[in-house]
C-alpha atoms as a PDB file:
ATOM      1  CA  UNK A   1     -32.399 -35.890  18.603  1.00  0.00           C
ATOM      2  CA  UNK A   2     -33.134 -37.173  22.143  1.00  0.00           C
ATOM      3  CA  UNK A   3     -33.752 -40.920  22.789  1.00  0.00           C
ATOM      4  CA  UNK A   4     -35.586 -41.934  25.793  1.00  0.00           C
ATOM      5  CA  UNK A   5     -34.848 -45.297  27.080  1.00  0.00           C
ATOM      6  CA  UNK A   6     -37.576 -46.244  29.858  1.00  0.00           C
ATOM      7  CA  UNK A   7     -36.585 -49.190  31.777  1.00  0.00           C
ATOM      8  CA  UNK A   8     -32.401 -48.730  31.403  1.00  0.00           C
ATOM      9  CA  UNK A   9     -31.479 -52.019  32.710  1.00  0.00           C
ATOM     10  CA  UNK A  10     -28.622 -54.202  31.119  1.00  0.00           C
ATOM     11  CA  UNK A  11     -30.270 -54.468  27.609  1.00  0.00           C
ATOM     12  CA  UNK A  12     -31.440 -50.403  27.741  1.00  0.00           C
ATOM     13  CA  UNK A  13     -28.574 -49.565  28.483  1.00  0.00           C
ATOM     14  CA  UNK A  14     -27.019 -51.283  25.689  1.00  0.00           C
ATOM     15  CA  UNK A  15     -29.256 -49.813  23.745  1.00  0.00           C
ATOM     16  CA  UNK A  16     -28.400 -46.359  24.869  1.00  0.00           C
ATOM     17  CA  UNK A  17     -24.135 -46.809  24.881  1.00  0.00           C
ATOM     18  CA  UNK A  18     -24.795 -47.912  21.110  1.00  0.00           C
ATOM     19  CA  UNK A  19     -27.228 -44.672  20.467  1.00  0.00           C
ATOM     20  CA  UNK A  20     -24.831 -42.578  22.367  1.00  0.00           C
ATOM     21  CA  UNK A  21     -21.875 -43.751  19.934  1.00  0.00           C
ATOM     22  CA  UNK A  22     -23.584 -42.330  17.151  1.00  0.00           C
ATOM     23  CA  UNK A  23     -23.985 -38.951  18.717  1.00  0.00           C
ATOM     24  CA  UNK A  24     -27.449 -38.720  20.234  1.00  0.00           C
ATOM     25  CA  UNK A  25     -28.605 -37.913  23.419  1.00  0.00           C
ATOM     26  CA  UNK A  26     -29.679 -40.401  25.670  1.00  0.00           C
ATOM     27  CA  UNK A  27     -32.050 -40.203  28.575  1.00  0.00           C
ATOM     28  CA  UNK A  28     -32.463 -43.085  30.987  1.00  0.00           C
ATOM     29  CA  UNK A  29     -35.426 -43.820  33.468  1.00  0.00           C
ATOM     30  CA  UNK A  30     -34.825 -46.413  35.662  1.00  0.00           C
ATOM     31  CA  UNK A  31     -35.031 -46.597  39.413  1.00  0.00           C
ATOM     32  CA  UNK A  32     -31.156 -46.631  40.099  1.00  0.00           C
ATOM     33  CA  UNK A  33     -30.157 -44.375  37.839  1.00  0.00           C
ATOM     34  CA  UNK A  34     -26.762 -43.447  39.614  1.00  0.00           C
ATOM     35  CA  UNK A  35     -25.823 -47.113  38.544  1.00  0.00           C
ATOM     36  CA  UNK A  36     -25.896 -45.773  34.618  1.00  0.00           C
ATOM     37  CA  UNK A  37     -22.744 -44.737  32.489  1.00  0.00           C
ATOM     38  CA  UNK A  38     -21.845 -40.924  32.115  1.00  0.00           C
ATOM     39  CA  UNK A  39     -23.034 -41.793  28.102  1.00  0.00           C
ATOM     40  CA  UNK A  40     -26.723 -41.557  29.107  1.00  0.00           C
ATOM     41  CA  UNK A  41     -28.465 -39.078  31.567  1.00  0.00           C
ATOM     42  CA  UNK A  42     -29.967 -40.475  34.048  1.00  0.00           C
ATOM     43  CA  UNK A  43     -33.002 -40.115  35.707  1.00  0.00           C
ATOM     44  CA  UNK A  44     -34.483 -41.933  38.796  1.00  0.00           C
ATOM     45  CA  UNK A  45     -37.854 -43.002  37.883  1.00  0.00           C
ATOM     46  CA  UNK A  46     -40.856 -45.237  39.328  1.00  0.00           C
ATOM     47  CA  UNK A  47     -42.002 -45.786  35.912  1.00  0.00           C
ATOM     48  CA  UNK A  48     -45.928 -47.003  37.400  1.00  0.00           C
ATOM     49  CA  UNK A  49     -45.807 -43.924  39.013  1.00  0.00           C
ATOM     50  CA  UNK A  50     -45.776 -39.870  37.898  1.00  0.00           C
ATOM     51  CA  UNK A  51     -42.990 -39.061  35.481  1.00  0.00           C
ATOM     52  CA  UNK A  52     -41.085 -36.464  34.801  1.00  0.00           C
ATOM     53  CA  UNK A  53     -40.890 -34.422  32.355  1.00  0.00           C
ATOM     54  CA  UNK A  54     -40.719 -35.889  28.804  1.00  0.00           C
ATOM     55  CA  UNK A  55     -37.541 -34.123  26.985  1.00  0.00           C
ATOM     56  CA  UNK A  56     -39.365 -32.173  24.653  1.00  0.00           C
ATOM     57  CA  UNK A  57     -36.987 -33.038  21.630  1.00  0.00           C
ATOM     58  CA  UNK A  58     -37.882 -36.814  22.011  1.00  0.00           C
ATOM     59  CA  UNK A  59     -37.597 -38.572  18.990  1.00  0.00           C
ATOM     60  CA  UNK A  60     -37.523 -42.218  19.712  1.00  0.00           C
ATOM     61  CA  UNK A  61     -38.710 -43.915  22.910  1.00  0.00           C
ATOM     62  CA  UNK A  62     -37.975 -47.053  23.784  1.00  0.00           C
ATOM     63  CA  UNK A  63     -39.736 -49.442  26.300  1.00  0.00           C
ATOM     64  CA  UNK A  64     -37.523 -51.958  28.173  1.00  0.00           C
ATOM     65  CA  UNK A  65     -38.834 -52.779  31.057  1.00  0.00           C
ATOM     66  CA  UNK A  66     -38.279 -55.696  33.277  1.00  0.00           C
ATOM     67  CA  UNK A  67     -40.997 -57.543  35.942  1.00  0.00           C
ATOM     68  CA  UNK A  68     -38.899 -57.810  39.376  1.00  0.00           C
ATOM     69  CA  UNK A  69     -40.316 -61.579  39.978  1.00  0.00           C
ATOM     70  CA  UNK A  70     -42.243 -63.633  38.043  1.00  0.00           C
ATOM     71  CA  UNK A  71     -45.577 -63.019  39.406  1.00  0.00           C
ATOM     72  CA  UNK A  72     -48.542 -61.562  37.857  1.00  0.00           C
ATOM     73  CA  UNK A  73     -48.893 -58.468  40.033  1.00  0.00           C
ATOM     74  CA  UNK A  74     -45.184 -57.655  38.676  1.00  0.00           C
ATOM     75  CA  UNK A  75     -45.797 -58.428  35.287  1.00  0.00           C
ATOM     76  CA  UNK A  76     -48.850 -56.019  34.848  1.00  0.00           C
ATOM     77  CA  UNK A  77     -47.124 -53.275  37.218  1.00  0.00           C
ATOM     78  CA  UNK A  78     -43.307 -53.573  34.745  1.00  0.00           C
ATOM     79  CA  UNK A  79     -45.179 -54.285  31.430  1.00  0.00           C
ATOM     80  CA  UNK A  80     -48.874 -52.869  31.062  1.00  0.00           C
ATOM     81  CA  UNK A  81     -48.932 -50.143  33.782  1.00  0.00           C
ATOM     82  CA  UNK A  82     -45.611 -48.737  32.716  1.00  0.00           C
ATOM     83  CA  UNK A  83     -46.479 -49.047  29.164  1.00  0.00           C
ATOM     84  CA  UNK A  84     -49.897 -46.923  29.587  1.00  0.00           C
ATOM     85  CA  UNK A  85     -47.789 -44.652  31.975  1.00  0.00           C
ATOM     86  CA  UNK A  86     -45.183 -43.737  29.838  1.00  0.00           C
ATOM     87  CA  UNK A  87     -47.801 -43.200  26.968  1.00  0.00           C
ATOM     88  CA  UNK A  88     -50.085 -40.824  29.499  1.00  0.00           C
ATOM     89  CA  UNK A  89     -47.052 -38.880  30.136  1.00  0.00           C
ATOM     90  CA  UNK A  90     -46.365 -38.377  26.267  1.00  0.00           C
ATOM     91  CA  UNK A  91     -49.428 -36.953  25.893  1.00  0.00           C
ATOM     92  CA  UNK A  92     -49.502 -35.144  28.817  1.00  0.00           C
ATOM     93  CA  UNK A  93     -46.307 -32.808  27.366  1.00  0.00           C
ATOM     94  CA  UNK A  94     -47.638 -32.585  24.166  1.00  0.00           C
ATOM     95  CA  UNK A  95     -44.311 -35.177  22.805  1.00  0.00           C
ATOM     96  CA  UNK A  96     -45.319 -36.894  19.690  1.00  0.00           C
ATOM     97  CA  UNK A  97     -41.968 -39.118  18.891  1.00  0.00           C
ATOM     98  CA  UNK A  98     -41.189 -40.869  15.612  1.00  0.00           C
ATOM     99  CA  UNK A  99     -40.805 -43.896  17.044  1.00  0.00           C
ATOM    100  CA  UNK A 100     -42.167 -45.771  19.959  1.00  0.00           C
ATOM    101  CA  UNK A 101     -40.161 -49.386  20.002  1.00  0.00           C
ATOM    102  CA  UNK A 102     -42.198 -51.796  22.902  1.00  0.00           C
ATOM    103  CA  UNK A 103     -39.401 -54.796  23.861  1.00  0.00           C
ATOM    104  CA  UNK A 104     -41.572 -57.816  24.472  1.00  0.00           C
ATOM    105  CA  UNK A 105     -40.541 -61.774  24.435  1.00  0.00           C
ATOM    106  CA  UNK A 106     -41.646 -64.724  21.788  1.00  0.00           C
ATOM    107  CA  UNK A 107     -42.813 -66.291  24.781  1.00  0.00           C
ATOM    108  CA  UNK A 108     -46.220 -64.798  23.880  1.00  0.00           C
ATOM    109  CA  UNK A 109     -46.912 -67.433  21.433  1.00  0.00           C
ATOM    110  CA  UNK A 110     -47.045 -70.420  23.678  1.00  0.00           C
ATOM    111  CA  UNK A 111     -47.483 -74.373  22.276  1.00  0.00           C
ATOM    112  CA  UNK A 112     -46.718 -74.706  18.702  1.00  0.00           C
ATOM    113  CA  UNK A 113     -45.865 -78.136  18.829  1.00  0.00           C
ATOM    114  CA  UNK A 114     -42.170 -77.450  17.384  1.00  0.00           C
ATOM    115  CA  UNK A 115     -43.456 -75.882  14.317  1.00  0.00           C
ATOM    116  CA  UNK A 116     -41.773 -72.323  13.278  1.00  0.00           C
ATOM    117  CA  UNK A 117     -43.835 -68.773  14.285  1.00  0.00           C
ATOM    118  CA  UNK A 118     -43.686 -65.869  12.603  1.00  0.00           C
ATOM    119  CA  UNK A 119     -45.454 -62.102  13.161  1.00  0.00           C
ATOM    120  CA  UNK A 120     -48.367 -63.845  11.675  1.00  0.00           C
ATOM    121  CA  UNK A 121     -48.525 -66.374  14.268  1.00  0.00           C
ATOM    122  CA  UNK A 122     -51.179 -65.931  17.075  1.00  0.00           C
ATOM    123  CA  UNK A 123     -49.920 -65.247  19.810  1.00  0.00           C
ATOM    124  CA  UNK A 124     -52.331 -66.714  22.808  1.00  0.00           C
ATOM    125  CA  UNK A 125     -49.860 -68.028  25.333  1.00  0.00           C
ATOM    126  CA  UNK A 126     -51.926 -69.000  28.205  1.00  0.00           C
ATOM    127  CA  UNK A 127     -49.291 -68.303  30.399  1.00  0.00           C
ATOM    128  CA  UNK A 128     -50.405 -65.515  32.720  1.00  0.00           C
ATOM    129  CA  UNK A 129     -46.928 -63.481  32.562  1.00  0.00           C
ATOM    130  CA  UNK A 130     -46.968 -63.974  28.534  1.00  0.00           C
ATOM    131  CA  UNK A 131     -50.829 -62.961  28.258  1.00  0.00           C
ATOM    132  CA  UNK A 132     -49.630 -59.787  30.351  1.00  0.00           C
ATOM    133  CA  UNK A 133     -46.874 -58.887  28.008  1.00  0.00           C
ATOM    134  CA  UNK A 134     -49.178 -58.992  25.365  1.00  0.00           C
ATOM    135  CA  UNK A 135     -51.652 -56.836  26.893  1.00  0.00           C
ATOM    136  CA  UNK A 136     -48.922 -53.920  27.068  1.00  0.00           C
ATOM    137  CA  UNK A 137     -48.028 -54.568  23.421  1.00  0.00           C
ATOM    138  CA  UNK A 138     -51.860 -53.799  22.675  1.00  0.00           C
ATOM    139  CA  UNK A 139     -51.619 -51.090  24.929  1.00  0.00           C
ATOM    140  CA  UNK A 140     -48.720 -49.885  22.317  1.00  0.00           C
ATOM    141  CA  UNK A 141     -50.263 -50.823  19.341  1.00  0.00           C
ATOM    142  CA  UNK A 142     -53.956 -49.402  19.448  1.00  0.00           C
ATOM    143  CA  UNK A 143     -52.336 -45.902  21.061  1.00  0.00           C
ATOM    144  CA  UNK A 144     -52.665 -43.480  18.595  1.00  0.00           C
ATOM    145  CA  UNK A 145     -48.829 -43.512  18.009  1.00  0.00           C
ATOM    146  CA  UNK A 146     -46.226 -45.257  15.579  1.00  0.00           C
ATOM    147  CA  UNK A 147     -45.746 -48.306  17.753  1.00  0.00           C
ATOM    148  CA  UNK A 148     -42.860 -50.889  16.830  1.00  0.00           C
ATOM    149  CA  UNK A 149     -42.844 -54.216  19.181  1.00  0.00           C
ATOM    150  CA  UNK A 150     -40.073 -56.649  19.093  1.00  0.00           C
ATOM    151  CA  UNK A 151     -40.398 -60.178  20.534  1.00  0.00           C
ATOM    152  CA  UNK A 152     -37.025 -61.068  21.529  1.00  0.00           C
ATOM    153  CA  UNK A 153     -36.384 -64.877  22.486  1.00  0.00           C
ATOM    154  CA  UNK A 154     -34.227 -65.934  25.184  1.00  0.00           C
ATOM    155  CA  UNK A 155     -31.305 -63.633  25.670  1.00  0.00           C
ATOM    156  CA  UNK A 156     -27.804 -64.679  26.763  1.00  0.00           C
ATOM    157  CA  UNK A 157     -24.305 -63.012  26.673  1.00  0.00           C
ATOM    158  CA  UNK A 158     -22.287 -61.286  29.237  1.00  0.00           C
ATOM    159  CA  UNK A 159     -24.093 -61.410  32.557  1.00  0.00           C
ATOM    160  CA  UNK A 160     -26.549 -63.912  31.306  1.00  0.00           C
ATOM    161  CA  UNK A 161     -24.443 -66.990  31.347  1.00  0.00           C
ATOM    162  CA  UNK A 162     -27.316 -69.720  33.121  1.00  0.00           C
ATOM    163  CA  UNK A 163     -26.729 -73.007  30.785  1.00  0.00           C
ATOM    164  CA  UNK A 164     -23.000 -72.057  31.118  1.00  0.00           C
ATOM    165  CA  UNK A 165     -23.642 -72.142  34.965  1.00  0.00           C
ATOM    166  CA  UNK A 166     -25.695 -75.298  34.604  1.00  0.00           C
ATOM    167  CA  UNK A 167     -22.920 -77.115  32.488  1.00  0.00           C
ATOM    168  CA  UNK A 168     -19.613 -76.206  34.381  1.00  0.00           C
ATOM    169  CA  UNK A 169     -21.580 -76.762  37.847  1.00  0.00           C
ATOM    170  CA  UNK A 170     -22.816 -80.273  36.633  1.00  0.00           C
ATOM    171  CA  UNK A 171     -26.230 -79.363  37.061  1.00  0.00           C
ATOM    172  CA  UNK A 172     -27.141 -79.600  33.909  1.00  0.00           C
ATOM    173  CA  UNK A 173     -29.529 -82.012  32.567  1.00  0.00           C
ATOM    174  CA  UNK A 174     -29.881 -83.312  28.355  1.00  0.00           C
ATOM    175  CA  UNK A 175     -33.884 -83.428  27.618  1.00  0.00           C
ATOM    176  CA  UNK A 176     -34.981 -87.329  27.486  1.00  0.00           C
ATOM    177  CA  UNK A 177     -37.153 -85.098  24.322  1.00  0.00           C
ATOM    178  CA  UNK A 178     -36.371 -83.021  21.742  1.00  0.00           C
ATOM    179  CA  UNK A 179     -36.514 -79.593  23.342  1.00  0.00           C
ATOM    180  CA  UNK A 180     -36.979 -76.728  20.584  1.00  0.00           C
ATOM    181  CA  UNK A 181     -35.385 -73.507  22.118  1.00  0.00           C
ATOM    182  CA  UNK A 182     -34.435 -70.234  20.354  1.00  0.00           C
ATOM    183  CA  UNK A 183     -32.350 -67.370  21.390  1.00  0.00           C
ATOM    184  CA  UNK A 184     -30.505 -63.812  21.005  1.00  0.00           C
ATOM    185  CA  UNK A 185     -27.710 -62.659  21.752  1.00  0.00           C
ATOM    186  CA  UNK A 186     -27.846 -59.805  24.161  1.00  0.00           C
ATOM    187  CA  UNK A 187     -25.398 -57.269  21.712  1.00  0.00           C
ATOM    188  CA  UNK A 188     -27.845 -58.544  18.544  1.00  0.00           C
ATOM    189  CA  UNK A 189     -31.097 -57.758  20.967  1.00  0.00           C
ATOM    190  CA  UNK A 190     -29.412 -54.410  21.511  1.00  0.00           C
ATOM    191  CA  UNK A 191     -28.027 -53.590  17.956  1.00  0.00           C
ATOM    192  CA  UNK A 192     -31.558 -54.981  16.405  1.00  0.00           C
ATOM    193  CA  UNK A 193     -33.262 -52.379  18.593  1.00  0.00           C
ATOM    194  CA  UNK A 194     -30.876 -49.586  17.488  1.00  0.00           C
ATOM    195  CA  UNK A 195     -31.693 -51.238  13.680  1.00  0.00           C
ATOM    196  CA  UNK A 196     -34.883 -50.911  13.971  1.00  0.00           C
ATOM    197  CA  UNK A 197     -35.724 -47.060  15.153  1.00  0.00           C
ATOM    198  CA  UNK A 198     -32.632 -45.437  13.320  1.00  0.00           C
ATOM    199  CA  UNK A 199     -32.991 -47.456   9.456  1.00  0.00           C
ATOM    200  CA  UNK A 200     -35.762 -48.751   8.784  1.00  0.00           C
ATOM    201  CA  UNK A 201     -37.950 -46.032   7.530  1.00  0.00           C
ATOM    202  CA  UNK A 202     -41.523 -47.574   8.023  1.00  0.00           C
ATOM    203  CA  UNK A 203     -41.628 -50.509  10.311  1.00  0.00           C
ATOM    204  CA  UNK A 204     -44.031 -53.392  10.451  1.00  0.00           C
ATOM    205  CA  UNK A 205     -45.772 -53.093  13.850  1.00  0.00           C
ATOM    206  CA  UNK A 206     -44.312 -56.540  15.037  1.00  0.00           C
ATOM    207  CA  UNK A 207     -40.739 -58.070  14.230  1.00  0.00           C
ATOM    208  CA  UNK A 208     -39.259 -61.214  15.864  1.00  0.00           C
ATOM    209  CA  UNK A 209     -35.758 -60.843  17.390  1.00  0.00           C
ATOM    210  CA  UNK A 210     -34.086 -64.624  17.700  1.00  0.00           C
ATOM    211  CA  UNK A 211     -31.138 -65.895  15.764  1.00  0.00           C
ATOM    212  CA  UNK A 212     -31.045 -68.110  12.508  1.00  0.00           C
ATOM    213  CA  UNK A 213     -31.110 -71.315  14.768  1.00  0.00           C
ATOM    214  CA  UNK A 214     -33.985 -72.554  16.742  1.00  0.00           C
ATOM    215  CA  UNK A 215     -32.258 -75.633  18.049  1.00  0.00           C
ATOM    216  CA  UNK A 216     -32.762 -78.548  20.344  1.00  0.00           C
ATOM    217  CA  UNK A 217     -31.650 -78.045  24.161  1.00  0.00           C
ATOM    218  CA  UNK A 218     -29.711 -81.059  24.286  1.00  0.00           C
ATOM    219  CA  UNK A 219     -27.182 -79.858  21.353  1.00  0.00           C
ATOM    220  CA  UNK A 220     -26.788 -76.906  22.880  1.00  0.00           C
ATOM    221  CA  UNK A 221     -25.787 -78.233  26.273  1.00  0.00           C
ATOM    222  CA  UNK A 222     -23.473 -80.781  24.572  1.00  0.00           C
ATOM    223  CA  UNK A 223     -21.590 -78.065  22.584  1.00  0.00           C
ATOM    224  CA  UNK A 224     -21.089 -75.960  25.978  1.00  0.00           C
ATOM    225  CA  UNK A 225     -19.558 -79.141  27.311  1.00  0.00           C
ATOM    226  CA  UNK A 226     -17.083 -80.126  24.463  1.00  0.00           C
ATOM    227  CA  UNK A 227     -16.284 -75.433  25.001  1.00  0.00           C
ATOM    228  CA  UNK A 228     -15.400 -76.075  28.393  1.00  0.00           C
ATOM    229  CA  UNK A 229     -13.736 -79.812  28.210  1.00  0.00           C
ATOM    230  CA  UNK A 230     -16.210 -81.516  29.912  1.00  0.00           C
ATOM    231  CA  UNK A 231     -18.193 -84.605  29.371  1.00  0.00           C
ATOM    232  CA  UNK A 232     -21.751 -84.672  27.962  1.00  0.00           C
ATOM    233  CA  UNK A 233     -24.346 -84.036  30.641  1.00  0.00           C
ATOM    234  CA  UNK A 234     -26.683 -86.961  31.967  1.00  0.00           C
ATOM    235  CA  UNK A 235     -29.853 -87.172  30.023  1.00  0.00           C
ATOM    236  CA  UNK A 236     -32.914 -86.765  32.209  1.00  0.00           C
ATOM    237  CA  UNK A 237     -35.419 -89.200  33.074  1.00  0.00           C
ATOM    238  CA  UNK A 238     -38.705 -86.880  32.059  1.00  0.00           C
ATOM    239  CA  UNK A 239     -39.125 -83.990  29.784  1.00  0.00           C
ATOM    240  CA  UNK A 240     -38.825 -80.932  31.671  1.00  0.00           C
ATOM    241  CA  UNK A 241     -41.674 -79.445  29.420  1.00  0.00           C
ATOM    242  CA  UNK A 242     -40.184 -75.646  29.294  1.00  0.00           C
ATOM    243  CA  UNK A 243     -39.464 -74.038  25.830  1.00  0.00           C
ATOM    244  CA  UNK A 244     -39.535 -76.732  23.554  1.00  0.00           C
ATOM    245  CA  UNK A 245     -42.817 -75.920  21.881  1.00  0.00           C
ATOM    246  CA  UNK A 246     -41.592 -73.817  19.048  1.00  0.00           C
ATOM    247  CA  UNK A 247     -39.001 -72.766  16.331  1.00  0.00           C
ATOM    248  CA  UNK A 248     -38.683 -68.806  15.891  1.00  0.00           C
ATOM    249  CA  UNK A 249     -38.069 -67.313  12.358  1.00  0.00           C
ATOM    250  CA  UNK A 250     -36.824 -63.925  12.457  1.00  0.00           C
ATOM    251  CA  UNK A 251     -36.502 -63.424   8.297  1.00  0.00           C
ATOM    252  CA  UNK A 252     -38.737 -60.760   8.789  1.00  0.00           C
ATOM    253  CA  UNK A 253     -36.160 -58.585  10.941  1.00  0.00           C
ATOM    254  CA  UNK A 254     -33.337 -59.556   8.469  1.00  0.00           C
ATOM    255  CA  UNK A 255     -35.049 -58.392   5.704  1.00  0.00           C
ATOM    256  CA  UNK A 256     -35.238 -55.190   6.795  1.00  0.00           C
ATOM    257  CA  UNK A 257     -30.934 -55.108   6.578  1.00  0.00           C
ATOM    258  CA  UNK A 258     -30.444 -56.161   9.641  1.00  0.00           C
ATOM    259  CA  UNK A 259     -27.418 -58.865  10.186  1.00  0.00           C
ATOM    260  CA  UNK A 260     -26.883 -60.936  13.104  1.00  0.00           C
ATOM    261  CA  UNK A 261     -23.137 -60.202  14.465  1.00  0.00           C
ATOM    262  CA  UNK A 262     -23.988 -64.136  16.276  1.00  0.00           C
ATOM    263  CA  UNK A 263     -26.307 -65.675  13.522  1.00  0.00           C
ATOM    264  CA  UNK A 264     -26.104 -69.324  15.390  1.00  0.00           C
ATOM    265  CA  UNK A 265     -25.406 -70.140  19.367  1.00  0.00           C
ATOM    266  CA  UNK A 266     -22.323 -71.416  18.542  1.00  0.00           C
ATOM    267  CA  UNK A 267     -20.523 -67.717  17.400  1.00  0.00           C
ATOM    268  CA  UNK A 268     -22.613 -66.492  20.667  1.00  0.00           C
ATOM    269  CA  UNK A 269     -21.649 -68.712  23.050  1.00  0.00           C
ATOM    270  CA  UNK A 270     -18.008 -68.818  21.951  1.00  0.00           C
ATOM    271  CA  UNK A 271     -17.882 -65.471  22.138  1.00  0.00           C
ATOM    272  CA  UNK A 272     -19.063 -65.333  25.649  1.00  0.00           C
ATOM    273  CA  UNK A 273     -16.807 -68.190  26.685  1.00  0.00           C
ATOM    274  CA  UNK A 274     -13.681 -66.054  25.333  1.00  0.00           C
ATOM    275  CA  UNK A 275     -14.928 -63.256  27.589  1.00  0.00           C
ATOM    276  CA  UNK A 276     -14.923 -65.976  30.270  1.00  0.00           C
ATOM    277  CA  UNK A 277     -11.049 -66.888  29.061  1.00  0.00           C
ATOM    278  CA  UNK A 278     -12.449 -70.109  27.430  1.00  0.00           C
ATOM    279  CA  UNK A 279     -10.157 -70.212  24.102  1.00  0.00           C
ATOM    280  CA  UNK A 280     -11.992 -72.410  21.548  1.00  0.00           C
ATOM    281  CA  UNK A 281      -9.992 -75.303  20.707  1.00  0.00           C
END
C-alpha cells in the first residue's frame, strides 16, 4: 500500500514516520521536500500547481496542508485550490484510493457562546480563513470519492510551544473572562489521523480531533506557571475575545477506538515541558 501525504509539513510528516513504522510506503509532496526524513519519499511539489504523477498503488491520501499567512488569498490557494488540485490529479491517473482524509480546524464553527459542538454542529464561522477551510472540505465531501475530514483544534507539542513562550517570557496575560479554549496534542492529531484511515472500516464523513478538556485560558496559563515555578500571570484589563466561544466534544472520534495518549492539557503540556527539561514537581 502507498500513502500519499500532500502537504508534509510537521504534522504530515508525523503522520507519515507513524505510517512508515508500520511498513507502508510513504510519499510526501511538499515544496521542500529535501527537508523530509529518509522514512518518506519525497517529492517537491507546488501543490496549486500541476502534479506529478499519482503513485498508482495509492491507497490512502491525506490532505495537510498549511496557508503561509493568514490572509485570504493564502487560505483559498493552501486549502481549496490544493484540495480541488490534488482531486483533478486523482482523476487525471485514473487513482481511486480507499481513503481520502481532508485535515481541517474546529475553528469552522465560530460563536457558540461556550456551549459544546459536535459533527452536528453548523459550522458557519464568519471568519473569512474558517469559511475558506470549509469550502475545501465541501470540495472533499461532494467529490465523488470516500472523503474523511477531521477538525482538529488548536495543536501544541514539540515545536508548538506559544503559551509556554508567553508564560516563561512574562507576556502572558489571564482573561479578565472566562475564555473556553480546546486543544490537541500534535502526536494525538497525528496518531488520530493514522486511526482513522488504517481502523476504522467505514468512517463518518466528519470527526472532531480535540482532547477530553475544553478548558478556560486562564487555568491553563496558571498551570504552565506553577510547571515552570513561576507566579500566576497578571489578569488583563479586557477580554481579548479570541477562542473562547466554544467547548469541543470529540466522543465521536473515541468511539471509533481511538484513545488519547494526552486525554487533558495537563499530560500534554507536561510532557512537552519534560522535553524542555522541566521535571514535574
Amino acid at each position: 500500500m502507498t500513502v500519499l501525504i500532500a502537504g508534509c509539513g510537521d504534522l504530515g510528516t508525523e503522520v507519515g514516520l507513524r505510517l512508515a513504522a508500520r511498513g507502508e510506503r510513504v510519499v510526501g509532496w511538499r515544496r521542500s521536500a529535501e527537508r523530509l526524513p529518509a522514512a518518506i519519499e519525497g517529492v517537491a511539489v507546488d501543490l496549486t500547481q500541476r502534479l506529478p504523477p499519482v503513485p498508482a498503488d495509492t491507497d490512502v491520501v491525506v490532505i495537510a496542508t498549511a496557508a503561509g499567512d493568514r490572509t485570504e488569498a493564502a487560505y483559498r490557494s493552501a486549502y481549496v485550490d490544493a484540495t480541488r488540485n490534488i482531486l483533478a490529479a486523482l482523476e487525471r491517473d485514473g487513482v481511486t484510493p480507499r481513503r481520502i482524509l481532508f485535515v481541517s480546524s474546529t475553528a469552522v464553527y465560530g460563536d457558540f457562546d461556550g456551549a459544546f459542538v459536535t459533527e452536528e454542529s453548523p459550522a458557519e464561522s464568519t471568519a473569512p480563513t474558517a469559511r475558506l477551510v470549509r469550502e475545501a472540505e465541501q470540495v472533499l465531501l461532494e467529490a465523488p470519492v470516500h472523503g474523511t475530514v477531521l477538525r482538529l483544534s488548536g495543536i501544541y507539542g514539540p515545536g508548538r510551544t506559544r503559551l509556554i513562550d508567553q508564560v516563561r517570557s512574562g507576556k502572558a496575560v489571564l482573561p479578565a473572562e472566562p475564555q473556553w479554549t480546546n486543544r490537541i496534542h500534535r502526536d494525538d492529531a497525528a496518531a488520530a489521523i493514522v486511526h482513522l484511515v488504517t481502523a476504522v472500516a467505514s468512517p463518518a464523513p466528519i470527526y472532531l480531533g480535540s482532547d477530553e478538556l475544553p478548558v478556560d485560558l486562564g487555568e491553563v496559563l496558571r498551570f504552565l506557571a506553577a510547571e515552570l515555578d513561576l507566579p500566576d500571570p497578571p489578569r488583563g484589563e479586557a477580554s481579548s475575545g479570541r477562542g473562547g466561544a466554544r467547548r469541543v466534544d470529540s466522543s465521536l472520534l473515541r468511539a471509533t477506538g481511538f484513545t488519547f495518549r494526552y486525554p487533558t492539557y495537563r499530560e500534554g503540556y507536561r510532557a512537552v515541558l519534560a522535553g524542555q527539561g522541566v521535571r514535574h514537581p
